[in-house]
N, C-alpha and C. Protein backbone atom coordinates (compact mmCIF):
# COMPACT_ATOMS: atom_id res chain seq x y z
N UNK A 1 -2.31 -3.35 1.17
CA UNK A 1 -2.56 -2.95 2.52
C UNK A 1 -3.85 -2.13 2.56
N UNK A 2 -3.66 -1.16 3.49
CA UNK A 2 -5.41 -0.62 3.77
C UNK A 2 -5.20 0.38 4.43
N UNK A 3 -5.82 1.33 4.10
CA UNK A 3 -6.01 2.50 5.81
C UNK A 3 -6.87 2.22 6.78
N UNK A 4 -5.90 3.04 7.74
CA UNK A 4 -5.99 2.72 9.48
C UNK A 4 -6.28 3.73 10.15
N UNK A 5 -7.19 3.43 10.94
CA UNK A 5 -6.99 4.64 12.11
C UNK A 5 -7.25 4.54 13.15
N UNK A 6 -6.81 5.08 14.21
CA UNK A 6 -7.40 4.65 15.76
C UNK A 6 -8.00 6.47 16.42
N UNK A 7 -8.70 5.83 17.28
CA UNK A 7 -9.56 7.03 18.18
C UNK A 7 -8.91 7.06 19.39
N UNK A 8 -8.57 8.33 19.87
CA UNK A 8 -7.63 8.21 21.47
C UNK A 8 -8.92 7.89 22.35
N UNK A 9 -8.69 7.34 23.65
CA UNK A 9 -9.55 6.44 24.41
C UNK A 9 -10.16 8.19 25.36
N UNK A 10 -10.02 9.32 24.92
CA UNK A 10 -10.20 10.23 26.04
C UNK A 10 -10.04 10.87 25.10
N UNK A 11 -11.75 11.60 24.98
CA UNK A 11 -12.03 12.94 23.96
C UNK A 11 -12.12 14.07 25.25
N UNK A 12 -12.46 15.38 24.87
CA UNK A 12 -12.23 16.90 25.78
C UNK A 12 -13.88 17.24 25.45
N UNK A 13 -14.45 17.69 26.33
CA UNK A 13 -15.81 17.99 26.32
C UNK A 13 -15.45 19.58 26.53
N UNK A 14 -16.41 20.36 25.68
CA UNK A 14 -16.37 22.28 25.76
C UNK A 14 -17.25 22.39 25.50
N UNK A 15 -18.07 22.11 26.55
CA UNK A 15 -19.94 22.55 26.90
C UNK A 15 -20.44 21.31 26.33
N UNK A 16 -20.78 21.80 25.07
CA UNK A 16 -22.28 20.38 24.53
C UNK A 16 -21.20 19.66 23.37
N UNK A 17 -19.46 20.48 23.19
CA UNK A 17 -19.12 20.18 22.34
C UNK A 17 -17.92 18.66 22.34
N UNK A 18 -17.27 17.95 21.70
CA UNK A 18 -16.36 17.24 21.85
C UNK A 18 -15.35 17.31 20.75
N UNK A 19 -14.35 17.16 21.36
CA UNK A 19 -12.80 17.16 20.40
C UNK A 19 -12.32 16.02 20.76
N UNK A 20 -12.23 15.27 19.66
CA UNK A 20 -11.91 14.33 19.45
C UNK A 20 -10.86 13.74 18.61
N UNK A 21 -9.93 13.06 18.73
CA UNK A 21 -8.21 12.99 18.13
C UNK A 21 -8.23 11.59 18.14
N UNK A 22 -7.08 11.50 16.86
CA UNK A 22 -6.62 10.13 16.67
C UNK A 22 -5.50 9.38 15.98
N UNK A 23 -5.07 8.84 15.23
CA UNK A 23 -4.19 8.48 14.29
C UNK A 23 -4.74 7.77 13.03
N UNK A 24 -3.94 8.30 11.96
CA UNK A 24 -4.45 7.39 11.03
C UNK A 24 -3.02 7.12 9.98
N UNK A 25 -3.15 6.08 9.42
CA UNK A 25 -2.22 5.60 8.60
C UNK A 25 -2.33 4.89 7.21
N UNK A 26 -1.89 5.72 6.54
CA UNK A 26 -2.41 5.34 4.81
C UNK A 26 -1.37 4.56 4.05
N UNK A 27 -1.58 2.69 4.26
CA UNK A 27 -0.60 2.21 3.62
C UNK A 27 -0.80 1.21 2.61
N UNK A 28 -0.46 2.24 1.14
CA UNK A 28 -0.45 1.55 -0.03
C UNK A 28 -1.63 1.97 -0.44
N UNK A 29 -2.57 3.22 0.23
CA UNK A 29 -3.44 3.69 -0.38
C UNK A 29 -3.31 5.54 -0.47
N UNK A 30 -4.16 5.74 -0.80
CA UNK A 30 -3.90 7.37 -0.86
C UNK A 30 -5.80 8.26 -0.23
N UNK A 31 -6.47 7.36 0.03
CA UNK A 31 -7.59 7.94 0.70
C UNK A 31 -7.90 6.87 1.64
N UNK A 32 -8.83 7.55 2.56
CA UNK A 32 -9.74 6.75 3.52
C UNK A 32 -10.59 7.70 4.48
N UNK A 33 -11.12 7.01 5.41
CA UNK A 33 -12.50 7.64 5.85
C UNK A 33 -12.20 6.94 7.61
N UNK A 34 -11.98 8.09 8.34
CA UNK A 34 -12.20 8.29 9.92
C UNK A 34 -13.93 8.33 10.32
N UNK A 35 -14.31 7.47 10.74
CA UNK A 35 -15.33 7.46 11.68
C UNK A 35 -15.49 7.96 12.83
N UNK A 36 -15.89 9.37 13.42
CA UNK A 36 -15.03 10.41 14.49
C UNK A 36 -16.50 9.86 15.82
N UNK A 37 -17.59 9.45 15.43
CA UNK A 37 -18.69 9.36 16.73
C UNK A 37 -18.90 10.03 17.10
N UNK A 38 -18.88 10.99 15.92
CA UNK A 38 -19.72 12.87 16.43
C UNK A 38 -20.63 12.97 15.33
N UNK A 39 -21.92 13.53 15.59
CA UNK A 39 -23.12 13.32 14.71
C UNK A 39 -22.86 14.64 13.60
N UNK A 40 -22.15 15.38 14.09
CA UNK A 40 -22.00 16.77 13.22
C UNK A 40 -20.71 17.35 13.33
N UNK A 41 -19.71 17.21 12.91
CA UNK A 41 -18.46 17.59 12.47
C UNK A 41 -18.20 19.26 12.69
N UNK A 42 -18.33 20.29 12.82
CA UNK A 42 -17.95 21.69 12.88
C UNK A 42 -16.69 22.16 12.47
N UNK A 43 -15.69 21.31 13.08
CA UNK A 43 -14.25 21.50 12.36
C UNK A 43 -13.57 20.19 12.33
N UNK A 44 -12.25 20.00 11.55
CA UNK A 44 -11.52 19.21 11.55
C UNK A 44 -10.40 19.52 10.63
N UNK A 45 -9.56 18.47 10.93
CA UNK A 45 -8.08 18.58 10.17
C UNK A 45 -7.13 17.72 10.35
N UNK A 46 -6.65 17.22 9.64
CA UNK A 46 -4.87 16.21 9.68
C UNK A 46 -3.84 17.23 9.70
N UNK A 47 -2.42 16.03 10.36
CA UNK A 47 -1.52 16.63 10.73
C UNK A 47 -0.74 15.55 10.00
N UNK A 48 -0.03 15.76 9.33
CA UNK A 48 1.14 14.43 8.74
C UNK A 48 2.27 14.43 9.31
N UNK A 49 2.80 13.21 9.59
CA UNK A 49 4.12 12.92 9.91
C UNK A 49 4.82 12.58 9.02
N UNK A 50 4.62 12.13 7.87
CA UNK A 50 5.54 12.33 6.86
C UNK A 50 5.52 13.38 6.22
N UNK A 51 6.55 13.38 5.14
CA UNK A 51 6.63 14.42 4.11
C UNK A 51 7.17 14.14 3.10
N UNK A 52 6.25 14.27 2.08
CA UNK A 52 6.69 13.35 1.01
C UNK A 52 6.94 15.08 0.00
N UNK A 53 7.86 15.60 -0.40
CA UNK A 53 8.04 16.85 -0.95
C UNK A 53 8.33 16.47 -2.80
N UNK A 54 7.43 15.74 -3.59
CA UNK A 54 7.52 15.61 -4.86
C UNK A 54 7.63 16.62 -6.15
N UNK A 55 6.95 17.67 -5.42
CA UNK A 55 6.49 19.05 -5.90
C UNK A 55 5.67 19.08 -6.84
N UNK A 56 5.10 17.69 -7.12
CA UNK A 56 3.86 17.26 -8.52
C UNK A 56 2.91 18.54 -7.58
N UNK A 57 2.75 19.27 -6.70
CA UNK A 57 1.20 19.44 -6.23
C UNK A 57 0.57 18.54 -5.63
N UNK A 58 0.91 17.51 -4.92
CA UNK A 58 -0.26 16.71 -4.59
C UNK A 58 0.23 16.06 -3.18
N UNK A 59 1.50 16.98 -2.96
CA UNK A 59 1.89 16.29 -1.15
C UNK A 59 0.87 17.07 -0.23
N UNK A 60 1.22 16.16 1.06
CA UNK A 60 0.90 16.72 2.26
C UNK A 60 -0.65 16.01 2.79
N UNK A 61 -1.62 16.38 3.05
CA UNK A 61 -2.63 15.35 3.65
C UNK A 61 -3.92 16.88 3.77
N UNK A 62 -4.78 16.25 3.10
CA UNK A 62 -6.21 17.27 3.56
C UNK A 62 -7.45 16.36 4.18
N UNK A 63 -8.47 17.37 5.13
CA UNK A 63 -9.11 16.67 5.63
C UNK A 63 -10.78 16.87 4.93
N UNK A 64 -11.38 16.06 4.05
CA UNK A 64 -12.45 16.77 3.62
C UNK A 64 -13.53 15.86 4.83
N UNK A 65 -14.90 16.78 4.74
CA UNK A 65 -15.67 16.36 5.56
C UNK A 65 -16.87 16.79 4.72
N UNK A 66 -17.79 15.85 4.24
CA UNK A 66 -19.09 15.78 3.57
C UNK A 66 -20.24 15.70 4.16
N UNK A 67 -21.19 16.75 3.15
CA UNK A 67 -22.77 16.01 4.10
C UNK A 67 -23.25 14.75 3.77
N UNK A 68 -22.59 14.11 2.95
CA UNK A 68 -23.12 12.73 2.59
C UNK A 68 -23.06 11.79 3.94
N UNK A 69 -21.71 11.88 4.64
CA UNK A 69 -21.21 11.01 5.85
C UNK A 69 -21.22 11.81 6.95
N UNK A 70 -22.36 12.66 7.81
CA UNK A 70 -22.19 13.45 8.80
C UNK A 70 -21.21 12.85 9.76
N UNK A 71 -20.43 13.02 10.53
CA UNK A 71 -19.42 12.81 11.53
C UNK A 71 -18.04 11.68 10.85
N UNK A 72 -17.99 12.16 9.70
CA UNK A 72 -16.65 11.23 8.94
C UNK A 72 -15.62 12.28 8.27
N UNK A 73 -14.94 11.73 8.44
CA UNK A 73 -13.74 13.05 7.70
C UNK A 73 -12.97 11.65 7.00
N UNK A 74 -12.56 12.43 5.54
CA UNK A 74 -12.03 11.56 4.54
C UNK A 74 -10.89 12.33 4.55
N UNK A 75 -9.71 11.35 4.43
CA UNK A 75 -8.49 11.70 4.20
C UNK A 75 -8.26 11.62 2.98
N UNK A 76 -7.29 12.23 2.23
CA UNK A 76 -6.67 12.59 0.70
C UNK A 76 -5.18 12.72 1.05
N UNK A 77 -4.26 11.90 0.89
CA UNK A 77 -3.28 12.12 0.75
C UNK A 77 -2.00 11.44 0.20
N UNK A 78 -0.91 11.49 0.18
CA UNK A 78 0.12 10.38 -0.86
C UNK A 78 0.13 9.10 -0.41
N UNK A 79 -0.43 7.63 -1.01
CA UNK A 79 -0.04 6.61 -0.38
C UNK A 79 1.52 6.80 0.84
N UNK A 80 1.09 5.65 1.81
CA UNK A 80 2.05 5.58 2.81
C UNK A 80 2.24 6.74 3.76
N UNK A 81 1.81 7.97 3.58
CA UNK A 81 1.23 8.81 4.49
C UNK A 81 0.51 8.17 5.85
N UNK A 82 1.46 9.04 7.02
CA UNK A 82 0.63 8.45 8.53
C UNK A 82 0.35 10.20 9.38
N UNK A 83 -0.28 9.96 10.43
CA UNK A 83 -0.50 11.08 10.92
C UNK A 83 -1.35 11.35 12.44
N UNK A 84 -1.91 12.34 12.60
CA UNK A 84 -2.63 12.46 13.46
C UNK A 84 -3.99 13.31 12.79
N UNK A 85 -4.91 13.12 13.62
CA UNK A 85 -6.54 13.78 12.59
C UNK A 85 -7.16 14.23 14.57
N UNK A 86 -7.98 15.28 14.02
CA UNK A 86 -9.05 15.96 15.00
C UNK A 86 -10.43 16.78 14.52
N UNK A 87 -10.98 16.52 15.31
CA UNK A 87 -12.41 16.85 15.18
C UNK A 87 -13.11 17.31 16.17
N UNK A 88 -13.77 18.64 16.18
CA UNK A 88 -14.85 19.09 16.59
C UNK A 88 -16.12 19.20 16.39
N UNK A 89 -17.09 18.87 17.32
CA UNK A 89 -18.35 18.50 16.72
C UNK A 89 -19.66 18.39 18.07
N UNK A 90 -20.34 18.37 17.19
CA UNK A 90 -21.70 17.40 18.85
C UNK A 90 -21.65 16.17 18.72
N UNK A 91 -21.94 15.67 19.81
CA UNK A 91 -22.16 14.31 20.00
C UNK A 91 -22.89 13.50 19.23
């Protein structure tokens, strides 16, 4: 399978800024990469709907965001992991 994600059709504008939300779903993998259509990222973060409690250290879902991919946030988390992701940023 592959990771997924969708963009809600209606981001929130706060001045020059946008927040922007979505879903994503990690199946049969354990990373992937949100394309958010914000040129500069400022904040972000996942929310998981699962919970996978193994206690290896390595549950739950983080959101990294690089200068390599300005406006991408990479997900890290246990295969089959689904969720919700958000982002603040400029346009």
């Amino acid at each position: 399978m592959a990771f997924s994600s969708t963009t809600d059709s209606r981001t929130h504008a706060l001045g020059d800024l946008l927040l922007v939300t979505g879903t994503w779903n990690a199946d049969s993998v354990d990373t992937g990469t949100i394309v958010t259509g914000l040129s500069n990222i400022l904040a972000a973060d996942v929310i998981g709907d699962t919970e996978d409690n193994t206690g290896g250290g390595v549950d739950g879902a983080f959101a990294i965001v690089t200068t390599a991919a300005p406006g991408s946030i990479t997900i890290d988390c246990v295969s089959g992991n689904t969720g919700r992701w958000w982002a603040l940023g400029k346009r």
